[in-house]
Protein backbone atom coordinates (compact mmCIF):
# COMPACT_ATOMS: atom_id res chain seq x y z
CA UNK A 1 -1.60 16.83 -5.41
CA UNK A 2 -2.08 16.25 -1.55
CA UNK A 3 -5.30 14.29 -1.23
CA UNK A 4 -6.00 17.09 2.10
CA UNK A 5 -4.77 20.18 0.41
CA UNK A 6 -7.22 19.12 -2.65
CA UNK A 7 -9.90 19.17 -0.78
CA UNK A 8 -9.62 22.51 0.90
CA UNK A 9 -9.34 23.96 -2.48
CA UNK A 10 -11.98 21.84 -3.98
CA UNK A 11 -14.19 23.07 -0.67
CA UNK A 12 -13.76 27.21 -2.12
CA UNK A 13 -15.53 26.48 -5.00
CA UNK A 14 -17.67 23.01 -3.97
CA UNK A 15 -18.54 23.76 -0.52
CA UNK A 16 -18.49 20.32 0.98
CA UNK A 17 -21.99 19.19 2.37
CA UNK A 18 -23.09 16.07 4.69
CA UNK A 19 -23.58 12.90 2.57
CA UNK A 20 -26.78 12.56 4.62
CA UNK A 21 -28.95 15.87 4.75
CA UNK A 22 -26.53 17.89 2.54
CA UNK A 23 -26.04 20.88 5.04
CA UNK A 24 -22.84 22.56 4.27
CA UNK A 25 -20.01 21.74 6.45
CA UNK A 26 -16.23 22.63 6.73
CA UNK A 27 -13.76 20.97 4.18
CA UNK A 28 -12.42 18.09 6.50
CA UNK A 29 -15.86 17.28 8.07
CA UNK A 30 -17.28 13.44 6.99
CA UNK A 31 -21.06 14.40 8.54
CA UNK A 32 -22.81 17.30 10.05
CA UNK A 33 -23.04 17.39 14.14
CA UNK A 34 -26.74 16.21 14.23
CA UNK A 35 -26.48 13.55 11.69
CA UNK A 36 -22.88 12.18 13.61
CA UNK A 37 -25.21 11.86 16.41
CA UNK A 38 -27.56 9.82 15.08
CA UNK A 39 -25.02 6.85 13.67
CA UNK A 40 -24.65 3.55 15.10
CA UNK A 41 -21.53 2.27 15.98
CA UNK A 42 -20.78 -1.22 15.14
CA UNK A 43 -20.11 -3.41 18.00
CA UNK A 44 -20.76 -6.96 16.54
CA UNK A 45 -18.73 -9.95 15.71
CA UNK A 46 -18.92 -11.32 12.74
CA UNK A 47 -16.66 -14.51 10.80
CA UNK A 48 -16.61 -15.10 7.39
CA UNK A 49 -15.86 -18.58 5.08
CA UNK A 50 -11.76 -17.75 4.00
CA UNK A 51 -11.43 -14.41 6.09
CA UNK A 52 -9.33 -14.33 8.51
CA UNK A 53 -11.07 -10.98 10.55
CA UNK A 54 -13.70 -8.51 9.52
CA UNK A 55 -14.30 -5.13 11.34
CA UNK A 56 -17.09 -2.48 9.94
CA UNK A 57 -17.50 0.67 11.11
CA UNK A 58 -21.31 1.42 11.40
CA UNK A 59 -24.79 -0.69 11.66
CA UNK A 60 -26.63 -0.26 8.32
CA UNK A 61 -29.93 1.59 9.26
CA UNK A 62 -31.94 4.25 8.25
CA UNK A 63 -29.52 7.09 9.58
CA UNK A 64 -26.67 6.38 6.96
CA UNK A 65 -28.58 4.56 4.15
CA UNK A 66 -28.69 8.34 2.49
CA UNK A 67 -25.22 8.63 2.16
CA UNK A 68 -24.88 4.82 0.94
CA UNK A 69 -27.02 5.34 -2.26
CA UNK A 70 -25.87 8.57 -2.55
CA UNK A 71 -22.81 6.87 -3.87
CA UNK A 72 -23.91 3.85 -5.23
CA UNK A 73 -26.04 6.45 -7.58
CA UNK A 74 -23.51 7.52 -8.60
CA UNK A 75 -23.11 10.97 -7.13
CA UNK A 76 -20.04 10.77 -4.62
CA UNK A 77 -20.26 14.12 -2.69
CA UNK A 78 -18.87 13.86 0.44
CA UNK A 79 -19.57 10.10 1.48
CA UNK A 80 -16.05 8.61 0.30
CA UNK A 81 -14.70 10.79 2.16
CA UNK A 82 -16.96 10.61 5.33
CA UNK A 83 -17.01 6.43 4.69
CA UNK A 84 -12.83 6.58 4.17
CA UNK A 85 -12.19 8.71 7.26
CA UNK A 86 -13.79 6.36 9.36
CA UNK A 87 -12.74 2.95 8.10
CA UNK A 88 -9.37 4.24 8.49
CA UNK A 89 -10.15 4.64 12.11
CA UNK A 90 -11.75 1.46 12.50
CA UNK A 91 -8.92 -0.53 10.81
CA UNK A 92 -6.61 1.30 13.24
CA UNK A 93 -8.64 0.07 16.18
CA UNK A 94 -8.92 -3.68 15.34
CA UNK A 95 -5.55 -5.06 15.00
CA UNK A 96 -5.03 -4.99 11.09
CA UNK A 97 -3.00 -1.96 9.84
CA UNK A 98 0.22 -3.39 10.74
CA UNK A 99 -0.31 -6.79 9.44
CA UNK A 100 -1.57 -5.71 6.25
CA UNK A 101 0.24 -5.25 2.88
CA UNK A 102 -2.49 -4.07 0.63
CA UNK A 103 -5.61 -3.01 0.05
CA UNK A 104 -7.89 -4.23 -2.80
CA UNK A 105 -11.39 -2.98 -3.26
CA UNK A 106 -13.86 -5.19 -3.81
CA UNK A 107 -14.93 -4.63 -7.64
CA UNK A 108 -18.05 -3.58 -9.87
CA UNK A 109 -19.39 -5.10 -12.85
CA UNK A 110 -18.76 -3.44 -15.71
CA UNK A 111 -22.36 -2.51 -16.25
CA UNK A 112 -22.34 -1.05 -12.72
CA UNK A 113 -18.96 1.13 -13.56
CA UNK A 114 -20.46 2.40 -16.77
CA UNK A 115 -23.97 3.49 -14.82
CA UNK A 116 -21.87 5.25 -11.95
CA UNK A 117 -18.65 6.18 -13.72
CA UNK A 118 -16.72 4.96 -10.72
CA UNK A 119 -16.20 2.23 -8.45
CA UNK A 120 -17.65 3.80 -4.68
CA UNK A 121 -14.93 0.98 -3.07
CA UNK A 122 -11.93 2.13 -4.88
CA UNK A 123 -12.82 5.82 -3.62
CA UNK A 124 -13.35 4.61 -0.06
CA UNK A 125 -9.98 2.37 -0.57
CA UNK A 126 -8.11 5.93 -1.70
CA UNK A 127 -9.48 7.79 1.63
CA UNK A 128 -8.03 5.03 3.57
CA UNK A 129 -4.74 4.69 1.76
CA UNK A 130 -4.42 8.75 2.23
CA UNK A 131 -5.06 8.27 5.74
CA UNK A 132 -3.21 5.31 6.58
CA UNK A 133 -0.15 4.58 3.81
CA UNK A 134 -1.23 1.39 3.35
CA UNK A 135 -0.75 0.74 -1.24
CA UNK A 136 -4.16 0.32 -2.73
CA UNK A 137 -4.64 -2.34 -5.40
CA UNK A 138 -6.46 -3.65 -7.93
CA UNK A 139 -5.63 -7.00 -8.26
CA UNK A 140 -9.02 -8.58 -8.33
CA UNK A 141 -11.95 -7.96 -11.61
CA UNK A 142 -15.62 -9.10 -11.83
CA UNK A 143 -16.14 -10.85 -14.67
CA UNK A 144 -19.30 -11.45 -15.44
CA UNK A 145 -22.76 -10.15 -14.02
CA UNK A 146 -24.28 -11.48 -11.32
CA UNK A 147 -28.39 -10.41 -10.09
CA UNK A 148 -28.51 -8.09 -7.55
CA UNK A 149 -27.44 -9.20 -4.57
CA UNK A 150 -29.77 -7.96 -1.94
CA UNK A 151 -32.67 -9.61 -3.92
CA UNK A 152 -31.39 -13.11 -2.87
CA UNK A 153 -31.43 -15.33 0.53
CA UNK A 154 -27.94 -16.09 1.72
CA UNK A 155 -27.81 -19.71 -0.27
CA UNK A 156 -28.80 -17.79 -3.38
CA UNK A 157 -25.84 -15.13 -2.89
CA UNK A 158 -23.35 -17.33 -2.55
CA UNK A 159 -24.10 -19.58 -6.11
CA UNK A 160 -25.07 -15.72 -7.84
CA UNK A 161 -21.43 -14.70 -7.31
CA UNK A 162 -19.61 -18.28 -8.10
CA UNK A 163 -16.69 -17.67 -10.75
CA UNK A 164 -17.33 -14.36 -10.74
CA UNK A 165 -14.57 -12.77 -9.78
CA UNK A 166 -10.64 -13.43 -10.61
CA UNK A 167 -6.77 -12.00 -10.15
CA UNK A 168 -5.73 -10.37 -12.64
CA UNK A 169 -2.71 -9.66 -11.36
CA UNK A 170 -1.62 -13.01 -9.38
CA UNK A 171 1.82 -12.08 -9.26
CA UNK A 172 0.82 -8.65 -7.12
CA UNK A 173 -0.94 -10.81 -4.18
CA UNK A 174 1.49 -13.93 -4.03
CA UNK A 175 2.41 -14.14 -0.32
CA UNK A 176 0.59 -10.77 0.92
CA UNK A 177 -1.60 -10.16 3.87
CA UNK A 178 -4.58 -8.40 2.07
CA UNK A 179 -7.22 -6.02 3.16
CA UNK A 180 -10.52 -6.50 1.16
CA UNK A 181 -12.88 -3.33 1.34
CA UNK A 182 -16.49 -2.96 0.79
CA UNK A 183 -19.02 -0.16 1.35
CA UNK A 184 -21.62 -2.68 2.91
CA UNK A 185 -21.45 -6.27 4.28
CA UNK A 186 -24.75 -8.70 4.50
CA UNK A 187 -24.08 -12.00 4.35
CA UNK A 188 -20.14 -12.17 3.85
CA UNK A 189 -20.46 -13.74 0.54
CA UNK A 190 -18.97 -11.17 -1.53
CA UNK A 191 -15.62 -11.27 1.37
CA UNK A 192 -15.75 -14.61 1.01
CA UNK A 193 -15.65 -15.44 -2.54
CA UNK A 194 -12.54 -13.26 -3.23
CA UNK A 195 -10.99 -13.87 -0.42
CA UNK A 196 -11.33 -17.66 -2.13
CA UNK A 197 -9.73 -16.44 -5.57
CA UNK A 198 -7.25 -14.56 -3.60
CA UNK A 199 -5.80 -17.52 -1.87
CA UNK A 200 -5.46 -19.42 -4.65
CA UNK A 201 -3.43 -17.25 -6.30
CA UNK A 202 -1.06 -17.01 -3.43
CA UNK A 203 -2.19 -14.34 -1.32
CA UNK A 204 -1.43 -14.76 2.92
CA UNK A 205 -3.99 -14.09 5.79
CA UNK A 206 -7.58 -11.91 4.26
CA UNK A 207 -8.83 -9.06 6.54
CA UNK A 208 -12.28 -7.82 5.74
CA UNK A 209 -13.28 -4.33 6.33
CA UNK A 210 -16.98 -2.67 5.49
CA UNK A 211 -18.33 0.77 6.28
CA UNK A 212 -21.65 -0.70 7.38
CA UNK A 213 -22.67 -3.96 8.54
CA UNK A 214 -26.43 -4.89 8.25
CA UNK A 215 -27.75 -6.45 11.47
């Protein structure tokens, strides 16, 4: 089915709701008026160790942090759609849509995919891909656990997530420009890591794209 037409229908029965304050809104909204209003548009500029850009939509603060562990709890609502809508948007206004082949969301562990049910990335990924055409796939697994990332320093991140990811399908990502997406961005070391595994397995230039960037 239409990802759009799905949605209206799903809206008669769910009524969709901000991913912030959960106010009701209309089926193709991504946030009420007021809470809109009160995001921060990302204007940095950020580089990354094996990426070749990175764009992110919004600053991560206290406005949209609701909406983030709303998914990451594992209760999607409306924020895939909200986060999707608008990463589509930004990837249209930084130079990368047309130079990029596929998308590949940046995985879970397999503890986090049984506590959640879902990956929140591949969601956000299937927003885009509805929006912008672009194939979404996933090439790339993590394969073992790694501590929790925001509990480290930026030295500690990068050794935490060493061999932790890998292709799984090399043959998919052999000579492709890649879009990597993520729901937040820190440090970079996540990007950066499988953008490494990526390009040893063949794949061309690595664009980075987050819905929120922490400052």
């Amino acid at each position: 089915m239409d990802y759009f037409l799905k949605r209206k229908i799903l809206h008669l029965f769910f009524p969709n709701r901000c991913p912030v304050c959960q106010e009701i809104i209309n089926a193709d909204d991504r946030f009420c008026s007021e809470c809109t209003d009160s995001l921060k548009i990302y204007n940095g500029s950020f580089e990354i160790s094996g990426v070749d850009k990175f764009c992110a939509c919004f600053e991560y603060d206290d406005s949209i942090k609701p909406a983030v562990f709303l998914i990451k709890d594992g209760i999607c609502g409306n924020s895939a759609h909200a986060f999707g809508s608008y990463l589509a948007e930004t990837i249209q206004n930084n130079d990368i849509l047309h130079k990029t082949d596929m998308i590949v969301p940046v995985p879970v562990s397999v503890k986090s995919m049984r506590k959640r049910g879902y990956n929140q990335t591949e969601l956000i990924a299937e927003t885009v891909r509805a929006k912008l055409g672009i194939p979404v796939c996933c090439a790339v697994r993590k394969v073992r656990e790694t501590e929790e990332q925001k509990k480290l320093d930026i030295n500690g991140r990068m050794s935490n997530l060493k061999n932790a990811f890998k292709v799984c399908s090399p043959e998919k990502v052999k000579g492709k420009n890649i879009l990597l997406i993520d729901d937040v961005c820190t440090t970079g070391s996540t990007f950066s890591e499988i953008a490494l595994v990526l390009k040893e397995s063949g794949a061309g230039e690595i664009f980075c794209a987050s819905v929120c960037k922490t400052m």
